[in-house]
Protein backbone atom coordinates (compact mmCIF):
# COMPACT_ATOMS: atom_id res chain seq x y z
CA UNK A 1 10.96 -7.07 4.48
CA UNK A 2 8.35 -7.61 2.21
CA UNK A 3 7.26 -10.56 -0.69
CA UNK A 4 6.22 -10.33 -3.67
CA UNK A 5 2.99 -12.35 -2.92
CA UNK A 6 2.23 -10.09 0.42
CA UNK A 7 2.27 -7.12 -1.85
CA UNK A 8 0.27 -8.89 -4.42
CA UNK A 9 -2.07 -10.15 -2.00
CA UNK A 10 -2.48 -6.12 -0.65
CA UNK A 11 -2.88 -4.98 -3.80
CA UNK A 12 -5.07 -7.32 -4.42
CA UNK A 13 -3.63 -8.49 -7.84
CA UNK A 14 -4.05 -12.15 -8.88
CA UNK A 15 -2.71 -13.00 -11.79
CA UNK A 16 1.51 -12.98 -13.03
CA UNK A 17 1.16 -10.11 -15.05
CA UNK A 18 2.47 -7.48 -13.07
CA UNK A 19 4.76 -9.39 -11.36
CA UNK A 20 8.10 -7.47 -12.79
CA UNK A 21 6.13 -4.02 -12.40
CA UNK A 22 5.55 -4.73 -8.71
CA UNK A 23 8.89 -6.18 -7.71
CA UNK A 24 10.58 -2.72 -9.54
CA UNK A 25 7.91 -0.68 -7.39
CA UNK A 26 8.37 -3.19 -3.98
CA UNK A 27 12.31 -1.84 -4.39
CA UNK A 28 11.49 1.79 -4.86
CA UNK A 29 8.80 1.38 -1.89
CA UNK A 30 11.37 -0.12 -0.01
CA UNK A 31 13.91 2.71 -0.40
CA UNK A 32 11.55 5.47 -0.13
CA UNK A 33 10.87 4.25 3.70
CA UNK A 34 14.68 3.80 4.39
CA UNK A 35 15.26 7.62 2.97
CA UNK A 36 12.13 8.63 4.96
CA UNK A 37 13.57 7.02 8.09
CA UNK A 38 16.84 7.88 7.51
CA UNK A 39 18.25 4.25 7.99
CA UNK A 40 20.18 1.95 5.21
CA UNK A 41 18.68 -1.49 6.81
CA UNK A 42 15.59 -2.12 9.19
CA UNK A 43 17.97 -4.62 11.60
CA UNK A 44 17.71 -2.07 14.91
CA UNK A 45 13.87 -1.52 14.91
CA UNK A 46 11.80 -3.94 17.27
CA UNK A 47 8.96 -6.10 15.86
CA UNK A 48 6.25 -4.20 16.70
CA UNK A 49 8.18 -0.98 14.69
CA UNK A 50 9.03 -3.65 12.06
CA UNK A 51 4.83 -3.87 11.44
CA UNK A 52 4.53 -0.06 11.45
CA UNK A 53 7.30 0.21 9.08
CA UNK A 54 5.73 -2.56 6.82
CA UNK A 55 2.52 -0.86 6.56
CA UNK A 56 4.50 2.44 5.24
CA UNK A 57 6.01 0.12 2.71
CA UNK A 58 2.62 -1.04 1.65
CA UNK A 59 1.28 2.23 1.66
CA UNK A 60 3.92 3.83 -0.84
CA UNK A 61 3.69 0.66 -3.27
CA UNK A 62 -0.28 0.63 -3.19
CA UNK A 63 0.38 4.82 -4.17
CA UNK A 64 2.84 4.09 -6.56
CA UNK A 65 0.67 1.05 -8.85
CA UNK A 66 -2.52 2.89 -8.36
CA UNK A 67 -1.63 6.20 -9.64
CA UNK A 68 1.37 5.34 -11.71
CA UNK A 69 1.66 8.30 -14.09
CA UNK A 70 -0.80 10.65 -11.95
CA UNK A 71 0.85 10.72 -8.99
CA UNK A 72 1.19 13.64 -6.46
CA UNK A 73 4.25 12.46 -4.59
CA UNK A 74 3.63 15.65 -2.07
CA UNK A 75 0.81 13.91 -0.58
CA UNK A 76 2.36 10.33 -0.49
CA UNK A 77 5.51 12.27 1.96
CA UNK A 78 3.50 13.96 3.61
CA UNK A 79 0.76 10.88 4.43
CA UNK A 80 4.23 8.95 4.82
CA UNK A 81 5.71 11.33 7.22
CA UNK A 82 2.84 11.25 9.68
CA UNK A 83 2.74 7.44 9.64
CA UNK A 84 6.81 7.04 10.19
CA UNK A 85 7.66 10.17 11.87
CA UNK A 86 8.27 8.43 15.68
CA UNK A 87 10.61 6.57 14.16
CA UNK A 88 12.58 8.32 11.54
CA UNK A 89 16.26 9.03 13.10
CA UNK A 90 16.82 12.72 13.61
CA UNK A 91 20.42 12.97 11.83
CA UNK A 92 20.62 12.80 8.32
């Protein structure tokens, strides 16, 4: 849903060295939006729920490199939450 130079370019991170770090974070970004959702793809959401669900993705990876190894993961659910919660599916 997401490419490794999109992320780069939101991050705002120009040179290769981080590369591995940010494809390892892009995956766990990734996941963390399908478990917040409740989904195991993104195939039934429309475009314009495709974008919302993109900028959650964004969101968790810019949390997760930015305070790698300080992070409060309560606020990144929460924060999370209120940006996904119209579309996370209600059954578990």
């Amino acid at each position: 849903m997401v490419s490794l130079d999109e992320c780069k370019n939101y991050l705002k991170v120009e040179t290769d060295d981080d590369d591995s770090l940010i494809e390892i974070l892009m995956d766990a970004s990734v996941r963390i939006v399908k478990d917040m959702l409740r989904v195991e793809d993104f195939k039934d959401f429309k475009k314009k729920e495709k974008q919302q669900i993109k900028a959650g993705i964004f969101y968790t990876l810019r949390f997760l490199y930015n305070e790698r190894g300080n992070a409060d993961h309560k606020d990144l659910m929460l924060t999370l939450r209120a940006l996904l919660s119209n579309l996370r599916r209600p059954e578990f």
